[in-house]
N, C-alpha and C. Protein backbone atom coordinates (compact mmCIF):
# COMPACT_ATOMS: atom_id res chain seq x y z
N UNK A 1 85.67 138.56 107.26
CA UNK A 1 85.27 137.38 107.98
C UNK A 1 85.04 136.20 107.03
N UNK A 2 84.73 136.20 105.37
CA UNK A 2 84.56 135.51 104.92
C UNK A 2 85.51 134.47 104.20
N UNK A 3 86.93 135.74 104.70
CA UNK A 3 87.96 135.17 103.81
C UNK A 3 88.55 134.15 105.11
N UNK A 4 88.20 134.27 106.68
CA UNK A 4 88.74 132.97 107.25
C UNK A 4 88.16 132.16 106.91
N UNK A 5 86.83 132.17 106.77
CA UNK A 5 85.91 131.22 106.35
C UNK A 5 86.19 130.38 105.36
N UNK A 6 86.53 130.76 104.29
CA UNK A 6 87.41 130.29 102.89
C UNK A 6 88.92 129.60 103.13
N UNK A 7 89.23 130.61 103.88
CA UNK A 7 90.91 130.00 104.54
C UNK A 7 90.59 127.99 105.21
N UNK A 8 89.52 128.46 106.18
CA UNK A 8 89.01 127.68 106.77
C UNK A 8 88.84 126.08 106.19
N UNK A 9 88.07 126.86 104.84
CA UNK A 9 87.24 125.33 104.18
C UNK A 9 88.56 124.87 103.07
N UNK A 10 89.79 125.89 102.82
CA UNK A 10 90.28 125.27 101.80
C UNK A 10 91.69 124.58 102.81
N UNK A 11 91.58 124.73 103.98
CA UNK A 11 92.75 124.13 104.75
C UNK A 11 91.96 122.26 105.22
N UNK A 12 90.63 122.09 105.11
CA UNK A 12 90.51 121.18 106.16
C UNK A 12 89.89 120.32 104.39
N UNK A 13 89.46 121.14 103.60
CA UNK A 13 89.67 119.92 102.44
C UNK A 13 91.14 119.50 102.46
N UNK A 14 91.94 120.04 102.26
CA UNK A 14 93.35 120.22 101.95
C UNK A 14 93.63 118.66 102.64
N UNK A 15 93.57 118.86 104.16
CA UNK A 15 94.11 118.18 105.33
C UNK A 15 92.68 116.82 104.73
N UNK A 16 92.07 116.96 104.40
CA UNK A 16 91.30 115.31 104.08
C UNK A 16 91.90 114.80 102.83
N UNK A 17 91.89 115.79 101.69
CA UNK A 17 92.18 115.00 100.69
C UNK A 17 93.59 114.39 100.87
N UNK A 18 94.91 115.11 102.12
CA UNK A 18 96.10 114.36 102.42
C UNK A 18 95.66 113.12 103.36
N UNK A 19 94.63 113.10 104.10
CA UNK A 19 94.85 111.84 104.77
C UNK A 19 93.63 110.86 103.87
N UNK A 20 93.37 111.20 103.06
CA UNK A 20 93.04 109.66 102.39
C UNK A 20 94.33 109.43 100.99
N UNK A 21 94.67 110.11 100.83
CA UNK A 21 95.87 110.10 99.86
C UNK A 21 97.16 109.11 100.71
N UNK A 22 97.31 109.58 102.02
CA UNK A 22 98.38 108.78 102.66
C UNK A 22 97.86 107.24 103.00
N UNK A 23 96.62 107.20 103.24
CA UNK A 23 95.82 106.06 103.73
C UNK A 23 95.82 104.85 102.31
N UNK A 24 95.58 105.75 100.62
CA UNK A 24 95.88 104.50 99.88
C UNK A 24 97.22 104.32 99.31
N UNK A 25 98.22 105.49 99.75
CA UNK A 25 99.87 104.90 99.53
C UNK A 25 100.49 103.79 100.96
N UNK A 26 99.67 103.87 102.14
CA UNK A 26 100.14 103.10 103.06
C UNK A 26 100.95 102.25 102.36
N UNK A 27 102.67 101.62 102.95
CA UNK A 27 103.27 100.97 102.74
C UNK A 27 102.54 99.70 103.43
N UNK A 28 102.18 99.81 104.41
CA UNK A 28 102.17 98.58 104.91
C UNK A 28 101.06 97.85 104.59
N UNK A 29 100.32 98.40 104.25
CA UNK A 29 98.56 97.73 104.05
C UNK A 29 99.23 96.87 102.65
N UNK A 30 100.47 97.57 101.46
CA UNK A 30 100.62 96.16 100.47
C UNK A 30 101.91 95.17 101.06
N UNK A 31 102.20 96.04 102.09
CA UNK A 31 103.26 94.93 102.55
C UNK A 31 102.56 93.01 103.44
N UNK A 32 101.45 93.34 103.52
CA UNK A 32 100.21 92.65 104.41
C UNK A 32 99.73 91.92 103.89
N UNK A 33 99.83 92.29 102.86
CA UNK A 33 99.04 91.72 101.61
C UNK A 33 97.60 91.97 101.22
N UNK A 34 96.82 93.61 101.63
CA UNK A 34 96.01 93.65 101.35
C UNK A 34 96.06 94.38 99.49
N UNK A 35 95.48 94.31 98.88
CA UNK A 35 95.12 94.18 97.44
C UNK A 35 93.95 95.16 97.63
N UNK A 36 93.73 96.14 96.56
CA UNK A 36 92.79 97.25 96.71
C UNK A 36 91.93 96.76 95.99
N UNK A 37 90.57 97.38 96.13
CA UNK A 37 89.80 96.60 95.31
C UNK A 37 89.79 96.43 93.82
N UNK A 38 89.58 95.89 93.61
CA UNK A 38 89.39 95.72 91.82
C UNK A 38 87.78 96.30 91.46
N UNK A 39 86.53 96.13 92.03
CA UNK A 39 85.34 96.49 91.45
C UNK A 39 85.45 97.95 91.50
N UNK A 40 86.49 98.97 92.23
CA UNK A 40 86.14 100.66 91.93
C UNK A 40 87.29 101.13 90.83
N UNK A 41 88.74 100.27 90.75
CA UNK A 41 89.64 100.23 89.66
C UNK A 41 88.27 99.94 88.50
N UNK A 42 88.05 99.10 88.50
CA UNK A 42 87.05 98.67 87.11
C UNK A 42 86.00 99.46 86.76
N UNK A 43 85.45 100.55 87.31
CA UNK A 43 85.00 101.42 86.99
C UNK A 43 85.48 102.77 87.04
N UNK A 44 86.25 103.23 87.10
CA UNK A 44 86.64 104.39 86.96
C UNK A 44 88.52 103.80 85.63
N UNK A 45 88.64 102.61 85.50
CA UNK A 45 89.56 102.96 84.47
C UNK A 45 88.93 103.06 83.05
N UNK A 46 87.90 103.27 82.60
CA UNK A 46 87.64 103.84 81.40
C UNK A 46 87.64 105.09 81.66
N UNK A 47 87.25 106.34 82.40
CA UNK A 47 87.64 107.65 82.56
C UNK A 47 88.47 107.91 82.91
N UNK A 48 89.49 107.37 83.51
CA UNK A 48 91.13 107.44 83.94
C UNK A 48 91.29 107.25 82.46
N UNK A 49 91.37 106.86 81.47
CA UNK A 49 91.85 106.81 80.29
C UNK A 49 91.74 107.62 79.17
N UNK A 50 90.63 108.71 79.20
CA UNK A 50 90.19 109.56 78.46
C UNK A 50 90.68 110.87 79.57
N UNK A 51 90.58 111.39 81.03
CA UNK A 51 91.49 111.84 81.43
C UNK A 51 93.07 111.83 81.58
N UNK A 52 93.58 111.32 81.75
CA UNK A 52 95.09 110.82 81.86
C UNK A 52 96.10 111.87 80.71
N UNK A 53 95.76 111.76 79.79
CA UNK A 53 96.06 112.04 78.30
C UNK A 53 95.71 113.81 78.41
N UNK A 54 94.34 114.44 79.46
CA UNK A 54 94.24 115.93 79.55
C UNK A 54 95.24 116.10 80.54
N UNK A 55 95.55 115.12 81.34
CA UNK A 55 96.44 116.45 82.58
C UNK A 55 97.44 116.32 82.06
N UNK A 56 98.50 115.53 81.35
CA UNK A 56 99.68 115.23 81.10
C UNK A 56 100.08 116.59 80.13
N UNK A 57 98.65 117.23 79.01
CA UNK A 57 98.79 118.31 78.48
C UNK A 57 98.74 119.24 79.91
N UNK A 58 98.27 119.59 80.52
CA UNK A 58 97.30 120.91 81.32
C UNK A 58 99.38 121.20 82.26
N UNK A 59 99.66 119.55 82.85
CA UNK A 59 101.15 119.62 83.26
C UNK A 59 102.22 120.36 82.65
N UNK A 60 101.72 119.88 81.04
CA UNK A 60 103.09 121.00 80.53
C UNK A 60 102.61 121.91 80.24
N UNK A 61 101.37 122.55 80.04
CA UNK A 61 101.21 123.77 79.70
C UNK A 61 101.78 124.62 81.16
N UNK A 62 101.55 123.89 82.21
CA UNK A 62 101.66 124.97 83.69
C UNK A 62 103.15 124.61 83.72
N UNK A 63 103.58 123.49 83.87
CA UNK A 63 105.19 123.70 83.49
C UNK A 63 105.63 125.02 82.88
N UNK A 64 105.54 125.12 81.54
CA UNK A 64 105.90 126.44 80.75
C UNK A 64 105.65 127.63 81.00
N UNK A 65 103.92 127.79 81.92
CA UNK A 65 103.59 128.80 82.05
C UNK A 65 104.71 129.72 83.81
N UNK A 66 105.20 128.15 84.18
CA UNK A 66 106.13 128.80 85.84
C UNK A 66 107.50 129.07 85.00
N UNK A 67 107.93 128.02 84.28
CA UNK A 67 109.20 128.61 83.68
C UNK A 67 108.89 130.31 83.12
N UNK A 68 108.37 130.73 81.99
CA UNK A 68 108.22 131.93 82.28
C UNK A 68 107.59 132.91 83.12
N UNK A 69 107.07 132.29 84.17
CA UNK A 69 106.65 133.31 85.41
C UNK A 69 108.02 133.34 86.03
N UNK A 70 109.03 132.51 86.35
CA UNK A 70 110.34 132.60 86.42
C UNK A 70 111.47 133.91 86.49
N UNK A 71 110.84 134.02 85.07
CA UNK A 71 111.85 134.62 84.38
C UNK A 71 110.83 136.26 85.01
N UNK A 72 110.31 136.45 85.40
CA UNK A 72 109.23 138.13 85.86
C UNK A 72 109.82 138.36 86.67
């Protein structure tokens, strides 16, 4: 019973973190001319910058690690 439960909570994060993900690629909101904010860009690009540089490693390490799961 616990594993619907789990099923449960990792399907409806899943389904939020896609609809705010689609909500800030909206085409049309820059076709409109709305402009995202600048005061939450301005705080979070100094840790976007010291992150950025870990996933780009963590990417190719899991890259390499499916190419040889591949090959099993």
């Amino acid at each position: 019973m616990e594993i619907l439960g789990i099923f449960g909570f990792v399907f409806a994060a899943t389904a939020a973190g896609v609809l705010v993900y689609e909500h800030q690629t909206d085409v049309l909101r820059y076709i409109e001319g709305h402009e995202p904010p600048r005061r939450v860009a301005a705080i979070f690009e100094p840790a976007r910058a010291v992150v950025d540089p870990l996933i780009e490693r963590i990417n190719w390490r899991a890259r390499n690690a499916i190419y040889l799961a591949s090959f099993a």
